[in-house]
Protein backbone atom coordinates (compact mmCIF):
# COMPACT_ATOMS: atom_id res chain seq x y z
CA UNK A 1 0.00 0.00 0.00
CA UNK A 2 1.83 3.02 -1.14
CA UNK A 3 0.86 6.87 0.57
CA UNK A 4 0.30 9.29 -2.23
CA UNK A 5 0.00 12.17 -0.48
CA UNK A 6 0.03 13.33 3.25
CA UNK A 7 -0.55 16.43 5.51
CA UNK A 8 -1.63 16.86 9.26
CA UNK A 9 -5.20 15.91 8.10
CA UNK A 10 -5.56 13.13 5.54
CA UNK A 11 -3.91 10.66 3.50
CA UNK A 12 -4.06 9.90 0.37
CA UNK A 13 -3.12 5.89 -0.62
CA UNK A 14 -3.22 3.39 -3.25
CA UNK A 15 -4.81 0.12 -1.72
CA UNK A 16 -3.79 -3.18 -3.88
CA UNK A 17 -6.37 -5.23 -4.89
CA UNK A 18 -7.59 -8.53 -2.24
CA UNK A 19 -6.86 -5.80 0.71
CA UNK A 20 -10.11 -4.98 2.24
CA UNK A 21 -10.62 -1.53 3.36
CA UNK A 22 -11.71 -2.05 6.72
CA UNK A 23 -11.22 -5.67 8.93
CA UNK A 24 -14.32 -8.09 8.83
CA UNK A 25 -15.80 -10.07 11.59
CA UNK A 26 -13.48 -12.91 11.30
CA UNK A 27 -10.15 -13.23 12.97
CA UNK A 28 -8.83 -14.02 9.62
CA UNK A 29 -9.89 -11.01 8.32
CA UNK A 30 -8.08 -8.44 10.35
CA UNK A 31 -5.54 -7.23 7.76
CA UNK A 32 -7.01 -4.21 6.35
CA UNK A 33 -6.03 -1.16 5.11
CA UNK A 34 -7.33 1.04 8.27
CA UNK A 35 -5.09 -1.41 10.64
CA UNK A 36 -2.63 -0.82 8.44
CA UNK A 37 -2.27 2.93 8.23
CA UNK A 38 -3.03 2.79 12.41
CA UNK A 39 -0.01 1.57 13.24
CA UNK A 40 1.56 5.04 11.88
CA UNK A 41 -1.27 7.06 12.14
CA UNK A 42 -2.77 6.26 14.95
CA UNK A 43 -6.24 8.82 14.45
CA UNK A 44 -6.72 7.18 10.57
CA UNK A 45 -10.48 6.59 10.31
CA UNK A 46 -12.57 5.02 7.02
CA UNK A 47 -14.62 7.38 5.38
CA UNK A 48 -15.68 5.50 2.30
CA UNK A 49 -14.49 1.95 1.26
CA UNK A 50 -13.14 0.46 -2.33
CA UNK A 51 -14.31 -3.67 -2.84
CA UNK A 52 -11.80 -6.41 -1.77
CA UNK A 53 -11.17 -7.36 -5.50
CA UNK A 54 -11.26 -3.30 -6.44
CA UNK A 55 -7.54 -1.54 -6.16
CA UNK A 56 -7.10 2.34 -6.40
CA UNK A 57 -6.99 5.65 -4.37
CA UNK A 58 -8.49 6.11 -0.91
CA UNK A 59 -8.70 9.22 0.89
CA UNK A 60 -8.21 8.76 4.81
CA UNK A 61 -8.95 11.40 7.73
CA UNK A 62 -6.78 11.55 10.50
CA UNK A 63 -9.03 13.51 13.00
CA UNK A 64 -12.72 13.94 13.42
CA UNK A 65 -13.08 17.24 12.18
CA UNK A 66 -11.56 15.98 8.24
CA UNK A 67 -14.04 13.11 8.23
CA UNK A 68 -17.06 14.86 9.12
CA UNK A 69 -16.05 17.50 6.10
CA UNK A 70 -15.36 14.57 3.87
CA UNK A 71 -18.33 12.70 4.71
CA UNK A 72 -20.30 15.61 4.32
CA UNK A 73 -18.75 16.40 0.79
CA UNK A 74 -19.45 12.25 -0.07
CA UNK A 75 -23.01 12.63 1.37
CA UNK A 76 -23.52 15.72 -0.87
CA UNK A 77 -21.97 13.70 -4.46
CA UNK A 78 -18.98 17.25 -4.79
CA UNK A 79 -16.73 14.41 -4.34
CA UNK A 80 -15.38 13.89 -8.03
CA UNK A 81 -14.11 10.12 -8.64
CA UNK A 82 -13.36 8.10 -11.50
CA UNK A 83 -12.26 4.50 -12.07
CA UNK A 84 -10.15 3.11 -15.13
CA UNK A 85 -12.36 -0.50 -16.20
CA UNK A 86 -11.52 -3.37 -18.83
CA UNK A 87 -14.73 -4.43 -19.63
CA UNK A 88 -15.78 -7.70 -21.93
CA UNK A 89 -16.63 -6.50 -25.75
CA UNK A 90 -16.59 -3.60 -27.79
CA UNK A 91 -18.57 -0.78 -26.21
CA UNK A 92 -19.86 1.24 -29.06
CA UNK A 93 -20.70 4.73 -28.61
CA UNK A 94 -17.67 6.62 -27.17
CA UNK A 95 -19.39 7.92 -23.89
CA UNK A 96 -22.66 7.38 -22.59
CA UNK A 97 -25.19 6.96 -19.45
CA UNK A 98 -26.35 3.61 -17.73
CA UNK A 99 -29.16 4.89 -15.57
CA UNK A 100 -30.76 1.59 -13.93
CA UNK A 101 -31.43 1.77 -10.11
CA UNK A 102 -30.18 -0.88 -8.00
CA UNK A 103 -31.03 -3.09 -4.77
CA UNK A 104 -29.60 -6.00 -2.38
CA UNK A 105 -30.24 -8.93 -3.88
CA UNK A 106 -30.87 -10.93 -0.43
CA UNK A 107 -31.16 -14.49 -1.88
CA UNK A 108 -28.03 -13.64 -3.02
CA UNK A 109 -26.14 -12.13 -0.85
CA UNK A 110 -23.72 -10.15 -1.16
CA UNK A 111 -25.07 -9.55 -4.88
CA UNK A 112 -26.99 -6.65 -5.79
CA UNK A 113 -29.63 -6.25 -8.62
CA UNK A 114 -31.51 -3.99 -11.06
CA UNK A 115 -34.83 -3.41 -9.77
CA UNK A 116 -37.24 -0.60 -10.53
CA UNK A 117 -39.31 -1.83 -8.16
CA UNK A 118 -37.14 -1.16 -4.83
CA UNK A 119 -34.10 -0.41 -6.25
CA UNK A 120 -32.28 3.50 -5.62
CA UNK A 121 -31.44 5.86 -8.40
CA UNK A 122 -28.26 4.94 -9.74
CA UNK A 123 -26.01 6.49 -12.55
CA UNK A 124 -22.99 5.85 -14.21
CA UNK A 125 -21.14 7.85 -17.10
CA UNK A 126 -18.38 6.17 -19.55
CA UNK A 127 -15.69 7.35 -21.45
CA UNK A 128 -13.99 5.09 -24.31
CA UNK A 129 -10.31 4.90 -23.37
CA UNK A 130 -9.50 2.32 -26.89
CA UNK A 131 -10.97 -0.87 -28.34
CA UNK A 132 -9.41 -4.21 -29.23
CA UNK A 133 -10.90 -7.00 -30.43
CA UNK A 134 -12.69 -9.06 -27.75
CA UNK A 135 -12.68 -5.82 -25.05
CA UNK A 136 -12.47 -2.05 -24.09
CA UNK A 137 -11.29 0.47 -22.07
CA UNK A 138 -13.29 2.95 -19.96
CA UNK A 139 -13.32 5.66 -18.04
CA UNK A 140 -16.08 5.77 -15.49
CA UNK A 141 -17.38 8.48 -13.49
CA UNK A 142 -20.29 7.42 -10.87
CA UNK A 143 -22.31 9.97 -10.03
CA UNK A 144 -24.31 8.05 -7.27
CA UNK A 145 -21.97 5.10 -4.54
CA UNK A 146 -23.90 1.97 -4.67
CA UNK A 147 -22.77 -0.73 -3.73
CA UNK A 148 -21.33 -2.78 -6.85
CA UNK A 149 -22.52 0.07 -8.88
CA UNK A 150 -19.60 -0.29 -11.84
CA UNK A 151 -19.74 -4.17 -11.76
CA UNK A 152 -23.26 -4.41 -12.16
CA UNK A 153 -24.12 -1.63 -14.47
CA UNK A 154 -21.70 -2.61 -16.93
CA UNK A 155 -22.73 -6.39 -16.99
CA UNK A 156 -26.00 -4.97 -17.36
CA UNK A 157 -25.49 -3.87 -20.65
CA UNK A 158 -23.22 -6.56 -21.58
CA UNK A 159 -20.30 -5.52 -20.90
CA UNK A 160 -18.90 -7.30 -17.79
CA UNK A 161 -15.75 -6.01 -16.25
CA UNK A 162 -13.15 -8.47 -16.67
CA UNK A 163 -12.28 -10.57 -13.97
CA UNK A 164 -15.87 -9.86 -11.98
CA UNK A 165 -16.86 -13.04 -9.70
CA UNK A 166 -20.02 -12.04 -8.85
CA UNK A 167 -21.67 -10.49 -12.61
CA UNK A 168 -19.43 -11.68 -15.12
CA UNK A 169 -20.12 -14.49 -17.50
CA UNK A 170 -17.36 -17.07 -17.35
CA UNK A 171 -15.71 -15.85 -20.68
CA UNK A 172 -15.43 -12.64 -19.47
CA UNK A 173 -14.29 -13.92 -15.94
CA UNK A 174 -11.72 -16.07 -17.02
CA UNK A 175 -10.14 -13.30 -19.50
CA UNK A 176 -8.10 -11.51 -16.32
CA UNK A 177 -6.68 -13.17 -13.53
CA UNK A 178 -8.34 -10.38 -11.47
CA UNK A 179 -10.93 -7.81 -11.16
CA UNK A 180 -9.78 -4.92 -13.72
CA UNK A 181 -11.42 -2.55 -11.69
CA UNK A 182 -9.18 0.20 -10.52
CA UNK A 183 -10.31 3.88 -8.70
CA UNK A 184 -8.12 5.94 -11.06
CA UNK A 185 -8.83 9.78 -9.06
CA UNK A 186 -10.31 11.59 -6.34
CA UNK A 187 -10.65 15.35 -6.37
CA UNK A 188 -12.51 17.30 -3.33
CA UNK A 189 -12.52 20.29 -0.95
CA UNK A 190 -9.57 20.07 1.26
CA UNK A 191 -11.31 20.40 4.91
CA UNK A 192 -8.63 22.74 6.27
CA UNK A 193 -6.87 24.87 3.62
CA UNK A 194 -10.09 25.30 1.24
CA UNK A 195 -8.30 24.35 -1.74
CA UNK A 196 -9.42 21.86 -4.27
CA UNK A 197 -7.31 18.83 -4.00
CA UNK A 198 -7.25 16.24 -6.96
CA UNK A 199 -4.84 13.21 -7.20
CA UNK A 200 -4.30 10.49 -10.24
CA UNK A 201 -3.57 7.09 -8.99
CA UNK A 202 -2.43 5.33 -12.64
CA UNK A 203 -3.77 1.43 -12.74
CA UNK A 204 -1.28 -1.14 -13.18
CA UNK A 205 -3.28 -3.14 -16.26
């Protein structure tokens, strides 16, 4: 896990994918980015969370104060994000919109599904990084959180994300030996100074 940027108040870091972002209930499951950054820092607090399989930049508070600003700027969507994706196919319009609300899918657990039923608003916009021949490149930029929102709008529309246990088909599972799902920047208001602060966090695919 590599610290991209630091000041009295947050950190910026890179967490590798199959590192969860905070410890689960097991004893196994302790090793977690949050313990990690403790041990140095000991006020470090989660303030939103990247998927186990899902590597990229987090942004961590290091006193009460930063979170409640950043989880106030989260609750309000002026936090800008995007994610770098290799999805299955060729995605053909350049940029677009997947609008299709989602809900917990509780036969299913932890899956979530599209359901205009009970489902929330949920919206997605895409970029076209390049094309090859059995896949593409995209630039997402959520403008809702759900949970699993990138995986499962993008199978949706048949486009998987390679590498995706839980919505890809098992061509497009078995074309990347993990998720390539990767939180490429975050930009937001820095709690102390004011200043917009944006930081680019390259993927490794």
């Amino acid at each position: 896990m590599d610290i991209l940027y630091a000041d009295a108040h947050l950190l910026l870091v890179r967490k590798p994918p199959l590192l969860l972002s905070i410890p689960g209930r097991h004893p196994d499951n302790q090793d977690c980015v949050i313990n990690r950054l403790r041990e140095q820092y000991p006020g470090a607090s989660i303030v939103h969370r990247l998927d186990l399989d899902t590597s990229g930049i987090m942004v961590i508070p290091l006193d009460a104060e930063t979170h409640a600003h950043i989880s106030r700027q989260f609750q309000q969507r002026s936090v800008q994000k995007s994610y770098d994706a290799v999805v299955y196919g060729q995605v053909a319009d350049d940029r677009g919109e997947i609008d299709l609300p989602i809900a917990p899918d509780w036969s299913n657990r932890p899956r979530q599904k599209i359901c205009a039923e009970r489902g929330k608003a949920a919206l997605t916009r895409y970029t076209v990084i390049s094309r090859e021949a059995d896949r593409s490149r995209l630039l997402l930029t959520p403008v809702t959180g759900r949970s699993h929102q990138l995986r499962i709008h993008l199978a949706s529309v048949g486009h998987p994300i390679l590498g995706c246990d839980l919505y890809a088909h098992d061509e497009a599972l078995g074309m990347a030996p993990r998720l390539l799902l990767h939180a490429r920047s975050l930009g937001f208001t820095h709690p102390a100074t004011g200043r917009w602060l944006e930081q680019d966090c390259p993927p490794e695919f």
